[in-house]
Protein backbone atom coordinates (compact mmCIF):
# COMPACT_ATOMS: atom_id res chain seq x y z
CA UNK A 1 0.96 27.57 -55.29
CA UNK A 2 0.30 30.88 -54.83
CA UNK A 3 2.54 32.65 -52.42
CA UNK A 4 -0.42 34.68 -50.99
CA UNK A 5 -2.00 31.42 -49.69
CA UNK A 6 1.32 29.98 -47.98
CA UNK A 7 0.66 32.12 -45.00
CA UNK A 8 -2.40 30.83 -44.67
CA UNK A 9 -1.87 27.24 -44.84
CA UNK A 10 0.87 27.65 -42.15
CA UNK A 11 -1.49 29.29 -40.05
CA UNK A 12 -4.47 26.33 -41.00
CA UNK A 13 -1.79 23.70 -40.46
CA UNK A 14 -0.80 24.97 -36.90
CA UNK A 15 -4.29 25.24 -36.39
CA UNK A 16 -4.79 21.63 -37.43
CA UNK A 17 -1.93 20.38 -34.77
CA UNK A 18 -3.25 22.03 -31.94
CA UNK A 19 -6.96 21.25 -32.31
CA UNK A 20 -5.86 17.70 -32.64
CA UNK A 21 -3.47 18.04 -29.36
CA UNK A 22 -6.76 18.86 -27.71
CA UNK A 23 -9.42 15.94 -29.46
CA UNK A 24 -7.16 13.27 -29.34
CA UNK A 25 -6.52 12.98 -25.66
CA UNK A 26 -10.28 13.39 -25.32
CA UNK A 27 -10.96 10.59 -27.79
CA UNK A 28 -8.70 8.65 -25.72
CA UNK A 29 -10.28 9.64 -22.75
CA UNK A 30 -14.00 8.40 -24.25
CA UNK A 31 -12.76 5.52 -25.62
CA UNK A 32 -10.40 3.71 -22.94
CA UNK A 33 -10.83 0.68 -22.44
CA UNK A 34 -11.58 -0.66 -25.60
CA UNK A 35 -9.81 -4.29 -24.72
CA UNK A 36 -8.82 -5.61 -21.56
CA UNK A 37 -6.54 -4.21 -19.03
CA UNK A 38 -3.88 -6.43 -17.44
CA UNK A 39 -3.36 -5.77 -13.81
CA UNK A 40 -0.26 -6.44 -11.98
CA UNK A 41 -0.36 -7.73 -8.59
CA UNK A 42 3.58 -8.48 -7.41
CA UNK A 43 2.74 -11.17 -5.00
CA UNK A 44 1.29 -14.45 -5.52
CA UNK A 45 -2.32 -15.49 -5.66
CA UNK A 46 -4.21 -15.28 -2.46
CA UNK A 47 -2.45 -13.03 -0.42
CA UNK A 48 -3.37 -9.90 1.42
CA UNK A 49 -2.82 -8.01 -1.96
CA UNK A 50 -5.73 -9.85 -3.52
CA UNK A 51 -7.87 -9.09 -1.13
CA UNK A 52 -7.75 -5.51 -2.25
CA UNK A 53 -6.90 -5.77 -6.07
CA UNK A 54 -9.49 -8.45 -7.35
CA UNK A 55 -12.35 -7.05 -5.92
CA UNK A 56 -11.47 -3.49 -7.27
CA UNK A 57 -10.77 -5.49 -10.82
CA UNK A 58 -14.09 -6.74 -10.61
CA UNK A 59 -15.70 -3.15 -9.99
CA UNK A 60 -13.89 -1.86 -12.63
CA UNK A 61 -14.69 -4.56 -15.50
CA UNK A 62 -18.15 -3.42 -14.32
CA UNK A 63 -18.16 -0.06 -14.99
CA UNK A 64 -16.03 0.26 -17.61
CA UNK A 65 -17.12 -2.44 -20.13
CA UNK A 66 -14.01 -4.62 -20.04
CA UNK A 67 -12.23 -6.93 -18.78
CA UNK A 68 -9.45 -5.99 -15.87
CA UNK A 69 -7.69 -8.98 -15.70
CA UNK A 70 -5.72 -10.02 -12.35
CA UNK A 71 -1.77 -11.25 -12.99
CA UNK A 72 0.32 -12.23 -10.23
CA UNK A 73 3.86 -11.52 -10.41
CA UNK A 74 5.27 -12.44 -7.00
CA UNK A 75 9.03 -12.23 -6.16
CA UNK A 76 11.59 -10.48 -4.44
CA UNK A 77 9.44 -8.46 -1.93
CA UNK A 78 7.12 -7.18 -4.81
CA UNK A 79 10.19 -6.00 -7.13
CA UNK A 80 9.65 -8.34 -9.32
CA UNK A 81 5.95 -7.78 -10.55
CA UNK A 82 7.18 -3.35 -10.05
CA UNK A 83 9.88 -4.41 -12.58
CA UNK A 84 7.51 -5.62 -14.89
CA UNK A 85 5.57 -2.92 -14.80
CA UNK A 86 7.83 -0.47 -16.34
CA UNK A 87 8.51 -2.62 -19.25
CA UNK A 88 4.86 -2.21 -20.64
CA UNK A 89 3.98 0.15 -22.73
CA UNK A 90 1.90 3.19 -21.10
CA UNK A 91 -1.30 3.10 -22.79
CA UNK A 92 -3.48 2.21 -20.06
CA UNK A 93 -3.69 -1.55 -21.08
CA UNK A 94 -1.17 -2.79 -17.81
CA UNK A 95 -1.72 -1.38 -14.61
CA UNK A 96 -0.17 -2.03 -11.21
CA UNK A 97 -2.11 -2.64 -7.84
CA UNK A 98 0.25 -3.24 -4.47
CA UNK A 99 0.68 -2.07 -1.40
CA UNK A 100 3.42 0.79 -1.30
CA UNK A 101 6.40 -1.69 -1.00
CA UNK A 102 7.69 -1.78 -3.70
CA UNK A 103 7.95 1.66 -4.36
CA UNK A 104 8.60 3.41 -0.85
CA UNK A 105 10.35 0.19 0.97
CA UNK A 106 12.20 -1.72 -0.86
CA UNK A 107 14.50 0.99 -3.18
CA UNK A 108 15.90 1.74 0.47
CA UNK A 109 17.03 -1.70 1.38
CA UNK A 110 18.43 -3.09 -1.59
CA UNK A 111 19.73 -1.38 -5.53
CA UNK A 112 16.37 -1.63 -7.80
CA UNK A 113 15.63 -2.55 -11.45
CA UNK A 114 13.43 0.85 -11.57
CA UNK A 115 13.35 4.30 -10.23
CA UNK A 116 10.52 4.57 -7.89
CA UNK A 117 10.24 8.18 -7.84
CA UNK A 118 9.94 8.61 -12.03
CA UNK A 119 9.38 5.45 -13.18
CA UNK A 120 5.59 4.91 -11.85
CA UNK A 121 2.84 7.52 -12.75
CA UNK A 122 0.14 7.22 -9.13
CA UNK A 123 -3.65 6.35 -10.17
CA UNK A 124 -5.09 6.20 -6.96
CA UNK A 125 -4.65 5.37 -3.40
CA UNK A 126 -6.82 2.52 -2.35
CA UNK A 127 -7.69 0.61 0.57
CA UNK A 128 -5.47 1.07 4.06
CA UNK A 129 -4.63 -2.12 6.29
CA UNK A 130 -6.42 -1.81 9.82
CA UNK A 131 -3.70 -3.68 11.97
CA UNK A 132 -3.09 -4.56 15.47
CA UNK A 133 0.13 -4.74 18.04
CA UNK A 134 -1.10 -7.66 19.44
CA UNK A 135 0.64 -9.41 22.38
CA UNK A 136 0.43 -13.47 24.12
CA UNK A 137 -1.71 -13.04 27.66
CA UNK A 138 1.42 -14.97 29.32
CA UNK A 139 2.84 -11.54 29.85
CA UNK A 140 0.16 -9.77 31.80
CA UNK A 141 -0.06 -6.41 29.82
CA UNK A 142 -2.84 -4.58 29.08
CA UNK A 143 -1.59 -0.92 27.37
CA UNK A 144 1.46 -0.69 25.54
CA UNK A 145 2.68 1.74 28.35
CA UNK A 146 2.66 -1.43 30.24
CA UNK A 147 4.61 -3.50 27.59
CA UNK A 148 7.15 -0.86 27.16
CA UNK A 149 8.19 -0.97 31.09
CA UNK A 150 8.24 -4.92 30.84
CA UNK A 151 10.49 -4.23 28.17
CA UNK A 152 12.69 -1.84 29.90
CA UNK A 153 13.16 -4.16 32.91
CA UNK A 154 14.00 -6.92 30.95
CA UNK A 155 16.32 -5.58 27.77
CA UNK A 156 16.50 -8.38 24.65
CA UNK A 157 14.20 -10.65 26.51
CA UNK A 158 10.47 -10.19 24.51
CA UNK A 159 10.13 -11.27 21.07
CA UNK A 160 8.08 -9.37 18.30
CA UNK A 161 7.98 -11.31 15.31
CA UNK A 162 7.09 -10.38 11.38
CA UNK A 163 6.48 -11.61 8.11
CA UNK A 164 10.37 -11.23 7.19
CA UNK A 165 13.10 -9.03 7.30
CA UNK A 166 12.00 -5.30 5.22
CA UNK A 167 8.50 -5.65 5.52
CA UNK A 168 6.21 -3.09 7.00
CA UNK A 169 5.81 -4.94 9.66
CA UNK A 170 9.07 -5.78 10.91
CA UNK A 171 9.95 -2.01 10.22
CA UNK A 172 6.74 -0.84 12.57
CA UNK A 173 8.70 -3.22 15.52
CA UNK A 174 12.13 -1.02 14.98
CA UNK A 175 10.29 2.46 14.86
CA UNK A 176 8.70 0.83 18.12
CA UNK A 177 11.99 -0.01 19.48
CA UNK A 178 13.57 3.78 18.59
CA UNK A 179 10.52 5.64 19.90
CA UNK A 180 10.35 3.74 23.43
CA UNK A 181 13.78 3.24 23.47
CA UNK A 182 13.38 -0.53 24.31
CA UNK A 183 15.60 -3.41 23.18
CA UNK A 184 13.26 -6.16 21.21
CA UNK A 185 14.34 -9.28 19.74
CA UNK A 186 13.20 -9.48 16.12
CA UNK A 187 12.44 -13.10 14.91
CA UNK A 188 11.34 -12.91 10.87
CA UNK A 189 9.29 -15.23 9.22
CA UNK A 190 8.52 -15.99 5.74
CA UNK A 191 5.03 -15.09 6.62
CA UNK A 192 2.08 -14.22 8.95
CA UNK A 193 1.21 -17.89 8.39
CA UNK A 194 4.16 -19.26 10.35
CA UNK A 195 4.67 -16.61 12.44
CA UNK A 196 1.10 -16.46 14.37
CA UNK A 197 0.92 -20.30 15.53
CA UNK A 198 3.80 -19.79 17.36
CA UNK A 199 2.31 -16.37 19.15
CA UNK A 200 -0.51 -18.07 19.96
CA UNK A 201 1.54 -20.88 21.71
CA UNK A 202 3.46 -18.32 23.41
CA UNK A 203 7.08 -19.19 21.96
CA UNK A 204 7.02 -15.91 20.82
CA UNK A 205 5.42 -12.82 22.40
CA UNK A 206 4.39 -9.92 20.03
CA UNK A 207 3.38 -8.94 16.58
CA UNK A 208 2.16 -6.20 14.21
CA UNK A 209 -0.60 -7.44 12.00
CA UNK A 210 -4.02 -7.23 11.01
CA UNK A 211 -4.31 -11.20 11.64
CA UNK A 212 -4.43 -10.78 14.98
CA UNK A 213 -8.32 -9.54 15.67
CA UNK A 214 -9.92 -12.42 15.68
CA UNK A 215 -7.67 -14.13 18.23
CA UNK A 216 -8.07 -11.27 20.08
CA UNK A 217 -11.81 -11.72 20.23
CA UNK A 218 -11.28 -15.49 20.87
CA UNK A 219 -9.21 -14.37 24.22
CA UNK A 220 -5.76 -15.80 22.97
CA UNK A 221 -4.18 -12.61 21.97
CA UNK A 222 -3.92 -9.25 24.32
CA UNK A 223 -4.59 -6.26 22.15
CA UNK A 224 -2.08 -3.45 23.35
CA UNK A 225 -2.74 -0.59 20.33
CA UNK A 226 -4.37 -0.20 17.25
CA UNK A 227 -1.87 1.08 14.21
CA UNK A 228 -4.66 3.15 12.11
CA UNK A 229 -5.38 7.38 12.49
CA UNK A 230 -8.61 6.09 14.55
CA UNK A 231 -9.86 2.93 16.81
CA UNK A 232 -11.23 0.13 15.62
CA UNK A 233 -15.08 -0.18 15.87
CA UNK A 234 -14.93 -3.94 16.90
CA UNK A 235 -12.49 -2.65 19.73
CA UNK A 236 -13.32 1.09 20.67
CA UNK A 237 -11.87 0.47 24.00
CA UNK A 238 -8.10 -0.14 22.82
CA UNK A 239 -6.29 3.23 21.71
CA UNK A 240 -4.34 4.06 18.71
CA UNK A 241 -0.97 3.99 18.69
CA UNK A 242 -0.71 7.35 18.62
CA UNK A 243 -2.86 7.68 21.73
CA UNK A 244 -0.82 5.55 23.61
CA UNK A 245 2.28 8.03 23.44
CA UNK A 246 3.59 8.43 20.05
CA UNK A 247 1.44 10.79 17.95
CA UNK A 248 5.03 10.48 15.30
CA UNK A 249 4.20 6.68 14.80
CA UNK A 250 3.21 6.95 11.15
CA UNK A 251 4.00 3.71 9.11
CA UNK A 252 -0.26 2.39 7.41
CA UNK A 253 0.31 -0.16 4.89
CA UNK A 254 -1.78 1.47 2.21
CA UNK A 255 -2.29 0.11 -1.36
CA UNK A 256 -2.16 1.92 -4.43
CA UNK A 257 -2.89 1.42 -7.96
CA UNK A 258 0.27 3.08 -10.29
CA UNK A 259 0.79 2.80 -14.48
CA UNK A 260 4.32 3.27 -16.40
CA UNK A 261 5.16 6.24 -17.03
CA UNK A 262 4.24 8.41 -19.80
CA UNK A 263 0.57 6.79 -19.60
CA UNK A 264 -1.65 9.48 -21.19
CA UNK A 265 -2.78 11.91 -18.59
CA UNK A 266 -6.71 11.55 -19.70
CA UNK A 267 -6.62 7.73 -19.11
CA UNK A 268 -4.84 8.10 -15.52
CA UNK A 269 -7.40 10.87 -15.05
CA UNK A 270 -10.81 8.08 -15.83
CA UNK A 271 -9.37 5.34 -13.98
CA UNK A 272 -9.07 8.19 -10.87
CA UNK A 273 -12.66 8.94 -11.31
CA UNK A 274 -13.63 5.67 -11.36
CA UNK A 275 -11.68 4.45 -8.48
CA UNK A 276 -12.89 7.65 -6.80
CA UNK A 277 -17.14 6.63 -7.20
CA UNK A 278 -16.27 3.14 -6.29
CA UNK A 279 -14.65 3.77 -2.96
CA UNK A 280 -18.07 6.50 -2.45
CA UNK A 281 -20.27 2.64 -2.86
CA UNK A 282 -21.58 1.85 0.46
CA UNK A 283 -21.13 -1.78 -0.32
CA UNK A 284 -18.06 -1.40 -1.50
CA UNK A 285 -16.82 -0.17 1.60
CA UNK A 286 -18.54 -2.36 4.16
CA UNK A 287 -17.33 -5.24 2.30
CA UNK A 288 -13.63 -4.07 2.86
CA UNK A 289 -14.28 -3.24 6.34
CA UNK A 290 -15.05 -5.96 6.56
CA UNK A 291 -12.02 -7.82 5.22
CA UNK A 292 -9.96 -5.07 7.48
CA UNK A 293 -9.33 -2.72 5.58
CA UNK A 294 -10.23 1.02 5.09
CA UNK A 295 -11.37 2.71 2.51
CA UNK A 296 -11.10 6.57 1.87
CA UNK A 297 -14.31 7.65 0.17
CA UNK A 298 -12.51 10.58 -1.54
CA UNK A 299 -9.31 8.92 -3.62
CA UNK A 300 -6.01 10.68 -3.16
CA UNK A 301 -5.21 13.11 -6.43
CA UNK A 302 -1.83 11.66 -8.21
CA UNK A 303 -0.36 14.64 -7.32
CA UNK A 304 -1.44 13.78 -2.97
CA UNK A 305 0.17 10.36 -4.12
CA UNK A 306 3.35 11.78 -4.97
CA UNK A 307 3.51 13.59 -1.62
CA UNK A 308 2.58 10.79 0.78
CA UNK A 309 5.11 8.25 -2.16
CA UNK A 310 7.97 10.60 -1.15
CA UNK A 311 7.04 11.42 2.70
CA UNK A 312 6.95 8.07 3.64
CA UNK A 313 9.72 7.20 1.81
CA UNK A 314 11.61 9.89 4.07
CA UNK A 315 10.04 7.68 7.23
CA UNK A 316 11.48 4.21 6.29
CA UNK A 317 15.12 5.21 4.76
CA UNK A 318 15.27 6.85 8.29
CA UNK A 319 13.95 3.56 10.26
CA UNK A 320 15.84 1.58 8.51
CA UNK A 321 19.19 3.26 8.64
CA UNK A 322 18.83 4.16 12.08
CA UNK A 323 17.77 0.16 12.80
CA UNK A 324 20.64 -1.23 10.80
CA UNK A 325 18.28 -2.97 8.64
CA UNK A 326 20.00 -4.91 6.09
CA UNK A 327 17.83 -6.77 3.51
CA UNK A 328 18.04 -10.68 3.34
């Protein structure tokens, strides 16, 4: 070869490389998904995860042409199904849908198989858990001022109960307990389904959970406060939390859907956009209102994700080291 052309081809080659750098991802980007996409749900079938994940599944197979396929991986708080997760390979194919858990909860109460903070790449925040601080009538309180100064005359006495030691809502009863400076006795339960029959019979006396509204509409519950950043439209006469004298209360349960990391930029960036135009749907978002839960029409960037991952990670190291919270 002629050394006058070497220059040149160097120059074509580089060209080459850099022009593909830019079509590639953009092929990707058109083409995803051309097969179906497994998503990870790290609790089992039928819980307040799927209430969230399958119907966004469905919306998705919809508008993108394939399958998203729902695969529940419960275990260990959610750390199972996370764990999982970063053994796929990050090409948009396995996804992850959960509440924020497993990556903002748990690595503070116990060593993890994965690094929360590098090992998940954030698609898009979804739907946000309208719940309740709901209390038996037996104690004759109708605020949570009122509550507080029961509790204060009678230290250790009241029971709040949750779905088991670590979860969110056992850790919204200690950031309670700091920020009125009351003394609460914690019962856990493996779950809201065993913990609310005995509310209701009054063996135990309070509890932070969305299944509380209807019981408070049947008269068998006292609603104190609602935990959400406004009231509920079934119960516009019942404050926030935050209204009722602690603007610092700041622990949602909020879902989000996360991929491994080092999936391709483009294909996080399509599955935003979609996300993004289904939470705008009307229907969409009556139909999770319905279920309890809010939906934000205009889908947190990955980059907002990151933020509120690593605030509110901040929020529950501090609750829990400053509760003694020790993981069972």
């Amino acid at each position: 070869m002629p050394e006058i052309w070497r220059p040149i081809l160097i120059v074509l080659c580089a060209f080459c490389v850099q022009f593909a750098g830019f079509v590639l991802p953009a092929m990707a980007e058109a083409d995803y998904p051309t097969r179906p996409v497994r998503v990870i749900v790290p609790y089992p079938a039928a819980g307040g995860t799927d209430v969230i994940a399958r119907p966004m599944a469905e919306r998705l197979s919809r508008s993108l042409g394939q399958q998203f396929v729902i695969e529940n991986r419960g275990g260990a708080g959610g750390a199972l199904g996370a764990e999982l997760l970063t053994k796929a390979a990050p090409d948009g194919y396995t996804i992850m849908m959960t509440p924020q858990t497993p990556i903002v909860v748990l690595p503070s109460l116990r060593k993890m198989g994965y690094n929360a903070a590098t090992d998940f790449v954030p698609i898009a925040r979804m739907s946000e858990v309208i719940t309740g601080f709901a209390v038996h009538p037996s104690l004759g309180v109708n605020t949570l001022q009122e509550f507080i100064a029961l509790a204060k005359r009678e230290p250790g006495k009241y029971v709040v109960v949750s779905a088991g030691v670590g979860t969110i809502t056992h850790l919204r009863g200690e950031m309670l307990k700091l920020m009125a400076g009351i003394d609460l006795l914690h019962v856990p339960y493996k779950g809201n389904g065993e913990a609310l029959p005995d509310l209701l019979a009054g063996n135990v006396h309070a509890m932070f959970e969305a299944v509380v509204f209807p019981h408070v509409k049947a008269g068998k519950l006292t609603l104190l406060a609602v935990v959400d950043d406004v009231r509920h439209p079934d119960f516009p006469n019942t404050p926030t939390i935050k209204e009722s004298g602690f603007p610092d209360f700041d622990m949602p349960i909020w879902f989000v859907a996360v991929a491994p990391r080092g999936t391709p930029e483009p294909i996080i960036a399509k599955l935003h956009r979609e996300i993004s135009t289904i939470h705008s749907d009307p229907d969409f978002i009556a139909r999770q209102m319905a279920l309890g839960m809010r939906v934000y029409p205009k889908a947190e960037t990955p980059e907002e994700i990151r933020a509120r991952m690593a605030a509110q990670t901040i929020v529950f190291a501090d609750v829990i080291k400053r509760a003694e919270v020790v993981a069972e």
